[in-house]
Protein backbone atom coordinates (compact mmCIF):
# COMPACT_ATOMS: atom_id res chain seq x y z
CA UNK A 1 0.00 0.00 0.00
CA UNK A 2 0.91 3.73 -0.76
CA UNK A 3 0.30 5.65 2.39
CA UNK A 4 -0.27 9.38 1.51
CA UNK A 5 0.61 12.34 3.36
CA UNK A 6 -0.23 16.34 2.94
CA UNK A 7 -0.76 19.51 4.67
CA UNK A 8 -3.94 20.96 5.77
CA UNK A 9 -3.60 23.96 3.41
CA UNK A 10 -5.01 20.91 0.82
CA UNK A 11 -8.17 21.97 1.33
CA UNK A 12 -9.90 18.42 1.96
CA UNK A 13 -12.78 17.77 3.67
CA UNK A 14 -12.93 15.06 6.75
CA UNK A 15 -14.92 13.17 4.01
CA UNK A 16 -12.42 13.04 1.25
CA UNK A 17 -9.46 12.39 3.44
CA UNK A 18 -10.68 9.34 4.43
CA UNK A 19 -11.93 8.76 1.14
CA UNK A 20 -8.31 9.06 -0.45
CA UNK A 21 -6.84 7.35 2.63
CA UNK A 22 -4.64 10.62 2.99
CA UNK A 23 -3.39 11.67 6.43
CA UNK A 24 -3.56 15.47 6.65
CA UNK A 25 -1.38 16.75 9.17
CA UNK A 26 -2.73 19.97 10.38
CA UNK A 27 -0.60 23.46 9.81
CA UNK A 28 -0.99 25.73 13.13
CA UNK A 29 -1.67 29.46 13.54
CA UNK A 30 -1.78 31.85 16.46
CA UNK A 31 -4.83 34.16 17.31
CA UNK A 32 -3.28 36.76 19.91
CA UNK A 33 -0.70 33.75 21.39
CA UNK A 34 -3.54 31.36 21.80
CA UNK A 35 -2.55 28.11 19.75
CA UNK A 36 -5.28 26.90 16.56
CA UNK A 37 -4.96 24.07 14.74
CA UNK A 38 -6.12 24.54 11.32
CA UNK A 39 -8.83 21.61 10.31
CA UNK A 40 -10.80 20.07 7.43
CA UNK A 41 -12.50 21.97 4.96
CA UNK A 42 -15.91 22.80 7.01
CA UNK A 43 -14.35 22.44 10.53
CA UNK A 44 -12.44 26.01 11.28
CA UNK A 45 -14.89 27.81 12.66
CA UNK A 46 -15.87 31.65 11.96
CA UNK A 47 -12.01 32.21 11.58
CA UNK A 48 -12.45 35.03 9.30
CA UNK A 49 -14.23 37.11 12.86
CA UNK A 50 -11.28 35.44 15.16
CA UNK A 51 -9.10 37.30 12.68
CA UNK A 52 -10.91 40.98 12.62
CA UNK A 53 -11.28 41.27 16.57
CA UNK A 54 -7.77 40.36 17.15
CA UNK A 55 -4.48 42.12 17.48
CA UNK A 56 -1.80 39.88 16.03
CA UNK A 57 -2.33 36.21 13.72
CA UNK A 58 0.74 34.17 12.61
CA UNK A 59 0.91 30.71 11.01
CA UNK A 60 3.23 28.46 12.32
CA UNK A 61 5.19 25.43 10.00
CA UNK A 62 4.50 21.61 10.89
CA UNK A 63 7.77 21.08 13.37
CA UNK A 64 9.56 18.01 12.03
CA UNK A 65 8.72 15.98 14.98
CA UNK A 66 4.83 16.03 13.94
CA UNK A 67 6.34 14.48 10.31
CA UNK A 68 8.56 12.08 11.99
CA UNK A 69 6.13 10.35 14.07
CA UNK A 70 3.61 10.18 11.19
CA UNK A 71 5.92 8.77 8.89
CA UNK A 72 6.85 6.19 11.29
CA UNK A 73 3.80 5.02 12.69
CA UNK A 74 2.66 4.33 8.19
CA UNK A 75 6.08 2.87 7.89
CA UNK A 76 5.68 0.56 11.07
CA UNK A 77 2.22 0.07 9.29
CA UNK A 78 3.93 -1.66 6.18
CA UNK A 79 3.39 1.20 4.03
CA UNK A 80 4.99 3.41 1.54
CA UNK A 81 4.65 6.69 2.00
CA UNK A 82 4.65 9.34 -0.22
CA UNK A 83 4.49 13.10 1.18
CA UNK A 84 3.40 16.24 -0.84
CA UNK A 85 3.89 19.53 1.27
CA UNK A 86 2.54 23.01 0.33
CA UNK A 87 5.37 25.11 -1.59
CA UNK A 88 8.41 25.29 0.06
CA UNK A 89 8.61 28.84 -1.84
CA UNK A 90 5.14 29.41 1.19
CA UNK A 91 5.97 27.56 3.73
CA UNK A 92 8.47 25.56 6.06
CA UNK A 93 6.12 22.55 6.24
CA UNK A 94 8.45 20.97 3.02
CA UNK A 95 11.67 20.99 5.16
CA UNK A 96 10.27 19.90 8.02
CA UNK A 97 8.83 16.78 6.53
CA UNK A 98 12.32 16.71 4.48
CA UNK A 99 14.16 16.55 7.34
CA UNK A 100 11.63 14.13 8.99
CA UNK A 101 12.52 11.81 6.27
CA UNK A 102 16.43 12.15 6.60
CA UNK A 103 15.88 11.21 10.48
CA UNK A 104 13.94 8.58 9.05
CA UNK A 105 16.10 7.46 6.73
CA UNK A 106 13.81 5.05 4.58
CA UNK A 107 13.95 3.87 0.79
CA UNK A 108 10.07 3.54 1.82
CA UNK A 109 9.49 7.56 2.16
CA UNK A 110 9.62 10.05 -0.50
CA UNK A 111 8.47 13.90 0.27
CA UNK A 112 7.78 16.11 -2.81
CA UNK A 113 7.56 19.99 -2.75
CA UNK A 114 4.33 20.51 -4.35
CA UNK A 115 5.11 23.90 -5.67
CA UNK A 116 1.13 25.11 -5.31
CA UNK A 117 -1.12 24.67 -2.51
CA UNK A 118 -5.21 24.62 -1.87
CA UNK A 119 -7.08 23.45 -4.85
CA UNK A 120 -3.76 22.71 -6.54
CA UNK A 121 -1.99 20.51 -3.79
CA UNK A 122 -5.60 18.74 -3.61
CA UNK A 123 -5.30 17.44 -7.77
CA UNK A 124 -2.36 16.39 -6.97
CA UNK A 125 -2.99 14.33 -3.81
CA UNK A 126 -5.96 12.94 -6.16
CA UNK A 127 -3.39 12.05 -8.42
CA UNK A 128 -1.23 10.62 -5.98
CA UNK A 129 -4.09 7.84 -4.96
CA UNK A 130 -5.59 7.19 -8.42
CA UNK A 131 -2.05 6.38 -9.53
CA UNK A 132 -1.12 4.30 -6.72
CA UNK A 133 -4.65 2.26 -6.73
CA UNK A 134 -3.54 1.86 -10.38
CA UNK A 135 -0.66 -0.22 -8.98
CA UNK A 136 2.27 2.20 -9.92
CA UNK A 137 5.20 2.26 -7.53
CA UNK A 138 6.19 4.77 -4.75
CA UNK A 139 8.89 6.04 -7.19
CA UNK A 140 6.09 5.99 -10.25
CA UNK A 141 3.77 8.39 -8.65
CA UNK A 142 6.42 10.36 -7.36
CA UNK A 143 7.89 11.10 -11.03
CA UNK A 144 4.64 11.40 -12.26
CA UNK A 145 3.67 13.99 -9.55
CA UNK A 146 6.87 15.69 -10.28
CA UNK A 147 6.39 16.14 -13.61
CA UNK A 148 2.49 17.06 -13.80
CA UNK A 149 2.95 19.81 -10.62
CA UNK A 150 4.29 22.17 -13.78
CA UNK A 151 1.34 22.01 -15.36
CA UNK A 152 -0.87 21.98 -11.72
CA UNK A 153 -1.54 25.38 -11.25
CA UNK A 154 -3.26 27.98 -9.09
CA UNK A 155 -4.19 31.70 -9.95
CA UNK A 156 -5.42 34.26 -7.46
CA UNK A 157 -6.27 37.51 -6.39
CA UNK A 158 -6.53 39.50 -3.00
CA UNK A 159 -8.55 42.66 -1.95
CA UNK A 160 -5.31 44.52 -1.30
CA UNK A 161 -1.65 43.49 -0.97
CA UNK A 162 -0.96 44.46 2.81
CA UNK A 163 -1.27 41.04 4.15
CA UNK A 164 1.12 39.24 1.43
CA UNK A 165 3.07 42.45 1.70
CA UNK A 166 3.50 41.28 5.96
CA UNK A 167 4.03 37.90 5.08
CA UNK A 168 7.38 38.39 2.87
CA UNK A 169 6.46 36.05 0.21
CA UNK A 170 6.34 38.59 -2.49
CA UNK A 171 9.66 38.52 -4.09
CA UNK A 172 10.27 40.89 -6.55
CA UNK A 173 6.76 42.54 -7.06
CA UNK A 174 6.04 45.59 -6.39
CA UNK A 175 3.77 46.85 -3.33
CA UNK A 176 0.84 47.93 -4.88
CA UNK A 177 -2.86 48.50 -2.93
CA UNK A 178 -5.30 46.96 -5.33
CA UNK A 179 -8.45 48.67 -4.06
CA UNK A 180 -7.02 51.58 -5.51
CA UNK A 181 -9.36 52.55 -8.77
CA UNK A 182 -10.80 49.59 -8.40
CA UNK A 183 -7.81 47.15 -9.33
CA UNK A 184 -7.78 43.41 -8.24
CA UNK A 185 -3.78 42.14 -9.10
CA UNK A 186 -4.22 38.41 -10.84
CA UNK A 187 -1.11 35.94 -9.34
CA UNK A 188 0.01 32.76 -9.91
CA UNK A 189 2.38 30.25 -8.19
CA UNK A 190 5.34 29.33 -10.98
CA UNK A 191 7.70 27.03 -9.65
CA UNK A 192 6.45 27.52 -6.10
CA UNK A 193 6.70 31.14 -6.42
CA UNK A 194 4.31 34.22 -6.49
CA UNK A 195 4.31 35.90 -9.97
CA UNK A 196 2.00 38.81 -11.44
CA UNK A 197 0.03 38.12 -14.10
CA UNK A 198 -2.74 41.02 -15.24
CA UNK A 199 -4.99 42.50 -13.17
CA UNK A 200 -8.73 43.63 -13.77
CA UNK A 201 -11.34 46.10 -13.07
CA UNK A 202 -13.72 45.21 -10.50
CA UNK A 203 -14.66 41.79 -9.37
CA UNK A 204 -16.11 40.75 -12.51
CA UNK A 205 -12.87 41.99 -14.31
CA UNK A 206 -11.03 40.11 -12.30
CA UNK A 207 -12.78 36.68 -12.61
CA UNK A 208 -12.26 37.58 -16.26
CA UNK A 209 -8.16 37.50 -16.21
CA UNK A 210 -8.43 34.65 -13.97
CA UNK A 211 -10.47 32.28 -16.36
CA UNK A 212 -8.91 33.31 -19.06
CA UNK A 213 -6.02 31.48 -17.57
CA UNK A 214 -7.15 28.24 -17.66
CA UNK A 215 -6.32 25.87 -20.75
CA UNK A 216 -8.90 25.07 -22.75
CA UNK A 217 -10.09 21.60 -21.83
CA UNK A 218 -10.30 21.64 -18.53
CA UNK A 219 -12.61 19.90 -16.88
CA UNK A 220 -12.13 19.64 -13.38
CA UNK A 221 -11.38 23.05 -10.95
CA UNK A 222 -11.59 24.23 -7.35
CA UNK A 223 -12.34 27.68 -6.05
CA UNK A 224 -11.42 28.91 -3.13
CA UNK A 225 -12.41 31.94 -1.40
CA UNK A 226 -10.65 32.83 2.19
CA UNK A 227 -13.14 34.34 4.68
CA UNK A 228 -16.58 34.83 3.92
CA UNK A 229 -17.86 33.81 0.22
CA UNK A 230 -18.05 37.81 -1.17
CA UNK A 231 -18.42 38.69 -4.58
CA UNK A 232 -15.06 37.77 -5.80
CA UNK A 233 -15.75 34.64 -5.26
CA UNK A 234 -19.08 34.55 -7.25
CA UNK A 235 -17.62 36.19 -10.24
CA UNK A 236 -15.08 33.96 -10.08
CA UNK A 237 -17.68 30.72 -10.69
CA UNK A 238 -19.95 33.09 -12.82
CA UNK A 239 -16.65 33.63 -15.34
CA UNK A 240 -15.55 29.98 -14.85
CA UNK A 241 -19.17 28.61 -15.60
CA UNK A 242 -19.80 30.59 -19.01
CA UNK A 243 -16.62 29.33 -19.96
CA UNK A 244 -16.74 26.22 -19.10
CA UNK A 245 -20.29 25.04 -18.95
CA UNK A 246 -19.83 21.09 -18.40
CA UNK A 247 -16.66 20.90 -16.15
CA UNK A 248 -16.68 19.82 -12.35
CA UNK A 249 -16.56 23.10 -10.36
CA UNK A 250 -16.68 23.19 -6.66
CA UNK A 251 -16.44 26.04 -4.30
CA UNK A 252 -14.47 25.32 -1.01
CA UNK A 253 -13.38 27.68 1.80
CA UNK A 254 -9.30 28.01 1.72
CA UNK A 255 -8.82 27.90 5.30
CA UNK A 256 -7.29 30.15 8.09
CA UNK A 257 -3.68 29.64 7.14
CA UNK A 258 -3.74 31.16 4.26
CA UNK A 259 -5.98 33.65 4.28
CA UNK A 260 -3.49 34.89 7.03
CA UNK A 261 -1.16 35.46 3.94
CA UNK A 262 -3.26 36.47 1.62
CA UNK A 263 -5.88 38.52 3.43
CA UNK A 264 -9.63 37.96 4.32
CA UNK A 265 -11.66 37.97 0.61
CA UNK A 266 -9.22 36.79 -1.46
CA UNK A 267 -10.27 34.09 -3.97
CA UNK A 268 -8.16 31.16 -5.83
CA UNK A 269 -8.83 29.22 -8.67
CA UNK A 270 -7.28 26.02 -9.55
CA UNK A 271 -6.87 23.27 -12.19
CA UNK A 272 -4.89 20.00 -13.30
């Protein structure tokens, strides 16, 4: 058996985990020094009014030791195990399990930096399992997932840039306030990293840039909206849905984590 392993920024709900047989180890955040672990899809409360009434939030990386003694207890199990972290470009939560595995020390454990997260880590965990029940090999769905994260990808937009501005994970674009005449700024991940793409007018604008990202083809994408489902979040589906018309689209909440980094009513979409 392939045992998989993620991070809770995977956006899965209690129901799909088990599902997939994938162990989600939960990411942590702090709410004014009192400790949260971030949950399932469903389960994490009305974080978005935790966040407004409080002074300070910060998200925390799963330590190594929370890896280690998950890997062990699957490998004590008889399992492979196959891990696929959140960016590393994001988040620590890829060298922590990294290192977990070096402790570990097992031709039985791979880890894999995803290079996306939310709606994009969760195609790829899919992937993961419908490869494996296939009967490939721990090093088969590893390459595979290696290869296909390129083409795995996540756009997104926030209401302004100060939290992603806080959070250091800019890089080389420019601080810019996107309420400002109305602007939303359309990013992607590439690589792991956060790059500018466009940006639109308005909400609806917006949803435009970000469809018009998406291959034609696809049939199967996530949105995700962090916070309260606004009106980004509807234009987002409304733009997606003309475009379109027969794919799978589902509408999940992102989760506390990152909406710490990217600001209450931002919106994601994502595709395989």
């Amino acid at each position: 058996m392939l045992a998989i392993v993620t991070d809770s920024t995977c956006g899965l709900t209690r129901a799909e985990a088990s599902e997939l047989g994938v162990t989600v180890v939960p990411m942590t955040y702090t709410v004014d020094a009192t400790w949260h672990e971030e949950s399932f899809v469903g389960e994490g409360g009305d974080y978005a009014a935790l966040f407004s009434g409080s002074h300070h939030v910060a998200t925390h990386a799963v330590r190594t030791s929370v890896f280690e003694e998950v890997f062990k207890r699957l490998l004590d199990e008889g399992n492979d195990v196959l891990c696929v972290t959140i960016s590393s470009r994001l988040s620590g939560a890829f060298r922590s399990a990294e290192d977990a595995a070096t402790h570990l020390a097992s031709e039985n454990l791979a880890v894999l930096d995803s290079w996306v997260t939310a709606g994009a880590l969760e195609f790829l965990v899919r992937r993961a399992r419908s490869l494996a029940d296939g009967g490939c090999t721990l090093e088969e769905v590893f390459a595979d997932l290696a290869t296909l994260r390129r083409d795995t990808r996540i756009v997104f937009s926030v209401p302004n840039m100060d939290a992603l501005s806080r959070s250091g994970r800019l890089g080389a674009i420019r601080r810019a306030v996107a309420t400002k005449l109305n602007r939303y700024p359309v990013m992607c991940l590439h690589e792991g990293g956060i790059e500018q793409l466009d940006d639109g007018r308005g909400a609806r604008g917006m949803a435009a840039v970000m469809a018009e990202q998406v291959p034609d083809g696809t049939t199967d994408l996530v949105i995700s909206h962090f916070g309260p489902r606004g009106v980004e979040a509807r234009e987002v589906f409304l733009a997606v849905r003309a475009r379109f018309p027969e794919a799978r689209v589902r509408v999940k909440d992102g989760g506390p984590v990152l909406a710490e980094h990217l600001g209450l009513g931002a919106v994601g979409l994502s595709w395989a």
